[in-house]
Protein backbone atom coordinates (compact mmCIF):
# COMPACT_ATOMS: atom_id res chain seq x y z
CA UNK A 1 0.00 0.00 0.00
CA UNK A 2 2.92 2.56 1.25
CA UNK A 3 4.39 1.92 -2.43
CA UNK A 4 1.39 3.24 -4.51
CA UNK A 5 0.91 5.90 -2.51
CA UNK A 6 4.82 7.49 -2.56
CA UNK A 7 4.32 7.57 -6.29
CA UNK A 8 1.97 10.32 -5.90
CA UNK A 9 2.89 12.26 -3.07
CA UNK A 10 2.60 16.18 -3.15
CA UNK A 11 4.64 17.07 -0.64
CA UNK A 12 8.48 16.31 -0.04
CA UNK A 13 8.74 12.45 1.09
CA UNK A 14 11.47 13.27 3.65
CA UNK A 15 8.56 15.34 5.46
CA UNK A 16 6.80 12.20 6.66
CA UNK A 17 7.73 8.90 8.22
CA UNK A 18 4.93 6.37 7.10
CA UNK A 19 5.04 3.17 8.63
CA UNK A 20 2.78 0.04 7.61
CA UNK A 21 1.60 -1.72 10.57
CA UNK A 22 -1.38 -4.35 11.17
CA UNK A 23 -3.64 -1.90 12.48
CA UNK A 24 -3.19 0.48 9.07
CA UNK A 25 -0.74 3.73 8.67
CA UNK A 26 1.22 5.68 10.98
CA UNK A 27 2.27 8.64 10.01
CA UNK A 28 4.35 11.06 11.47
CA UNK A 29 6.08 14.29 10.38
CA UNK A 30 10.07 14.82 10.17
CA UNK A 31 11.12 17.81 12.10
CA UNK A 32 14.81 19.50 12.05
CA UNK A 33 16.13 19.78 15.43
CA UNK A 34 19.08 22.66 15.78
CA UNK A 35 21.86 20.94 18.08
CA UNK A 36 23.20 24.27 19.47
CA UNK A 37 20.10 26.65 20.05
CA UNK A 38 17.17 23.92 20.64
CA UNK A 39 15.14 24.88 18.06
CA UNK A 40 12.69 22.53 16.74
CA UNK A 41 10.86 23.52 13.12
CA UNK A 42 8.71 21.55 10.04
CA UNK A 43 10.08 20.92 7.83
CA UNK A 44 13.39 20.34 8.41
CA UNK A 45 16.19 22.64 6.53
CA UNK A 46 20.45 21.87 6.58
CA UNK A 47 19.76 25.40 8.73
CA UNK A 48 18.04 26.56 11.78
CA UNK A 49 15.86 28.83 11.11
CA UNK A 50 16.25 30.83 14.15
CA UNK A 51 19.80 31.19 14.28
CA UNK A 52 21.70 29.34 11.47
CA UNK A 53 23.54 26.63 12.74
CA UNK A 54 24.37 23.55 10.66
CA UNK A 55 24.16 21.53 13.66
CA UNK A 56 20.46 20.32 12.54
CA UNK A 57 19.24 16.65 13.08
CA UNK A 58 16.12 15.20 12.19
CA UNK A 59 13.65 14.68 14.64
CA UNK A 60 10.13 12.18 14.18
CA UNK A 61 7.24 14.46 15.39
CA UNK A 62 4.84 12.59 17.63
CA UNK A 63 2.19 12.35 15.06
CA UNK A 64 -0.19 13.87 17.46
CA UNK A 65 -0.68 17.41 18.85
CA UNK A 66 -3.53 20.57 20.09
CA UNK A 67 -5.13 22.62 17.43
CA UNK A 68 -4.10 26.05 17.61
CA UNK A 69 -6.45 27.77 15.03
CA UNK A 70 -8.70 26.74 12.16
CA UNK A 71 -10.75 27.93 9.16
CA UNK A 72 -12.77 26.59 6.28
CA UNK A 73 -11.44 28.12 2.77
CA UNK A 74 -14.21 28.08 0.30
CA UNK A 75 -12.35 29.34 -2.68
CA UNK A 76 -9.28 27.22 -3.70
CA UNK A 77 -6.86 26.71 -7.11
CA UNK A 78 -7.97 23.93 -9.50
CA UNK A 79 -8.29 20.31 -8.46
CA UNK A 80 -8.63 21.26 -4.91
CA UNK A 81 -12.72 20.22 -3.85
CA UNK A 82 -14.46 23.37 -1.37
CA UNK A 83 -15.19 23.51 0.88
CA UNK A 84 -12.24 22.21 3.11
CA UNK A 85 -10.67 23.03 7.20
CA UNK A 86 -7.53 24.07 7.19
CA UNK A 87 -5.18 24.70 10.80
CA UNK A 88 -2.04 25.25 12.88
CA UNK A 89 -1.31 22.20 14.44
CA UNK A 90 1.21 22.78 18.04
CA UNK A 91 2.87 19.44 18.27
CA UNK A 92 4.70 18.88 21.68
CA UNK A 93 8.12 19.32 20.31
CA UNK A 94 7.37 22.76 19.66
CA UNK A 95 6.57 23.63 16.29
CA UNK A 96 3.25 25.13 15.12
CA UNK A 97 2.45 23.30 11.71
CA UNK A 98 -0.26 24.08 9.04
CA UNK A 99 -2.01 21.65 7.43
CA UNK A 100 -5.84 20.27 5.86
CA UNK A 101 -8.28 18.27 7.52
CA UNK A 102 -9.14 15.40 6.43
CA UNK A 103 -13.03 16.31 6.38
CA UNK A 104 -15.19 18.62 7.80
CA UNK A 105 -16.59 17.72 11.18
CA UNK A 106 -16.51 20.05 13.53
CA UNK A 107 -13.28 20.47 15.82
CA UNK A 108 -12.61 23.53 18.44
CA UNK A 109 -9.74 25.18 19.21
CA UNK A 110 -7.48 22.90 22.22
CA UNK A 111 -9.05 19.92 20.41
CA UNK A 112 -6.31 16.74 20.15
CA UNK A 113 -5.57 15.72 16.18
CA UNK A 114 -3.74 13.24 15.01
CA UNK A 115 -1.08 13.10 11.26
CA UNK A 116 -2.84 11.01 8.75
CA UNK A 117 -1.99 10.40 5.43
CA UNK A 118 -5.34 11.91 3.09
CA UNK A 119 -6.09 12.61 -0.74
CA UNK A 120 -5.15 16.40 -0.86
CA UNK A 121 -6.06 16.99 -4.46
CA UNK A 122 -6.34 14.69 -7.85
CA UNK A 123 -2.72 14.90 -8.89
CA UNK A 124 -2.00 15.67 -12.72
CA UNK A 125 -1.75 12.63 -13.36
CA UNK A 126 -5.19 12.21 -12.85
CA UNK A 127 -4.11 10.24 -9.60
CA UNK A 128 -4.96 11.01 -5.98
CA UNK A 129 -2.40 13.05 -4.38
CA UNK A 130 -1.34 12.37 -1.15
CA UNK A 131 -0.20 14.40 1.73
CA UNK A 132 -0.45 14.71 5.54
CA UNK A 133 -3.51 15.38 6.72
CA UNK A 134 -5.07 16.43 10.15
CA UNK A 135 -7.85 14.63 11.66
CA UNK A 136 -9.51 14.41 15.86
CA UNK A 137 -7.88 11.77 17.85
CA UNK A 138 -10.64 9.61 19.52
CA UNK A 139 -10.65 12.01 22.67
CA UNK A 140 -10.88 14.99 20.68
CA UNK A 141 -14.19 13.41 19.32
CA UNK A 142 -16.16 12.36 22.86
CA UNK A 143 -15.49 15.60 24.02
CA UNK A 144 -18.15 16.41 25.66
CA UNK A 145 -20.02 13.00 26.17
CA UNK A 146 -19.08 12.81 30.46
């Protein structure tokens, strides 16, 4: 499965670290970690961004963190479906990361997501393109319910 969906990949494959596993997917995102000022950041660069050093290592998000803020976009480019939830992700690392939402249920601010890989667009191939996606964690979704 992880094979047919690398071939059509929109984003950078050294983003994401996809594992197959019985239970389906995992999917977590590749950070750069700066060795001399502590700096985490998504993606990961050869520099920090906050003060330069080459020092930089990678670093496997946890694949799980607290939306920060959200909106729906109604108007998009071509071959993207509207409308579609978009949102900053804070991952406990550190680093604040945008990204789409796999659909639109509703999700508040504080809410727990979790990385999944989703069909971000039809490629040009005329493919589904894949990317990481955002969707609740099982908590996030039961909020509520005590």
């Amino acid at each position: 499965m992880i094979e047919d969906i690398n071939k059509e990949f929109i984003i950078p494959e050294n983003w994401l670290k996809v594992e197959e596993l019985k239970e389906g997917v995992r999917v977590n995102l590749m950070a750069g970690h700066c060795q001399d000022c502590g700096t985490v950041f998504f993606p990961a660069y050869q520099r920090c961004i906050k003060c330069g050093s080459e020092q930089c290592k990678p670093l496997v998000l946890s694949g799980k963190g607290t939306l920060y803020s959200e909106t729906v976009v109604h108007q998009a480019p071509n071959n993207f479906s509207t409308p579609f939830r978009v949102g900053y992700v804070l991952f406990p690392e550190g680093p604040l990361v945008f990204g789409q939402f796999v659909d639109m249920r509703e999700i508040q601010i504080g809410d727990q997501v979790e990385v999944v890989l989703g069909k971000l667009r039809e490629a040009e191939s005329g493919e589904a393109g894949w990317a990481y996606m955002y969707q609740p964690t099982a908590i996030s979704s039961t909020r509520g319910e005590n």
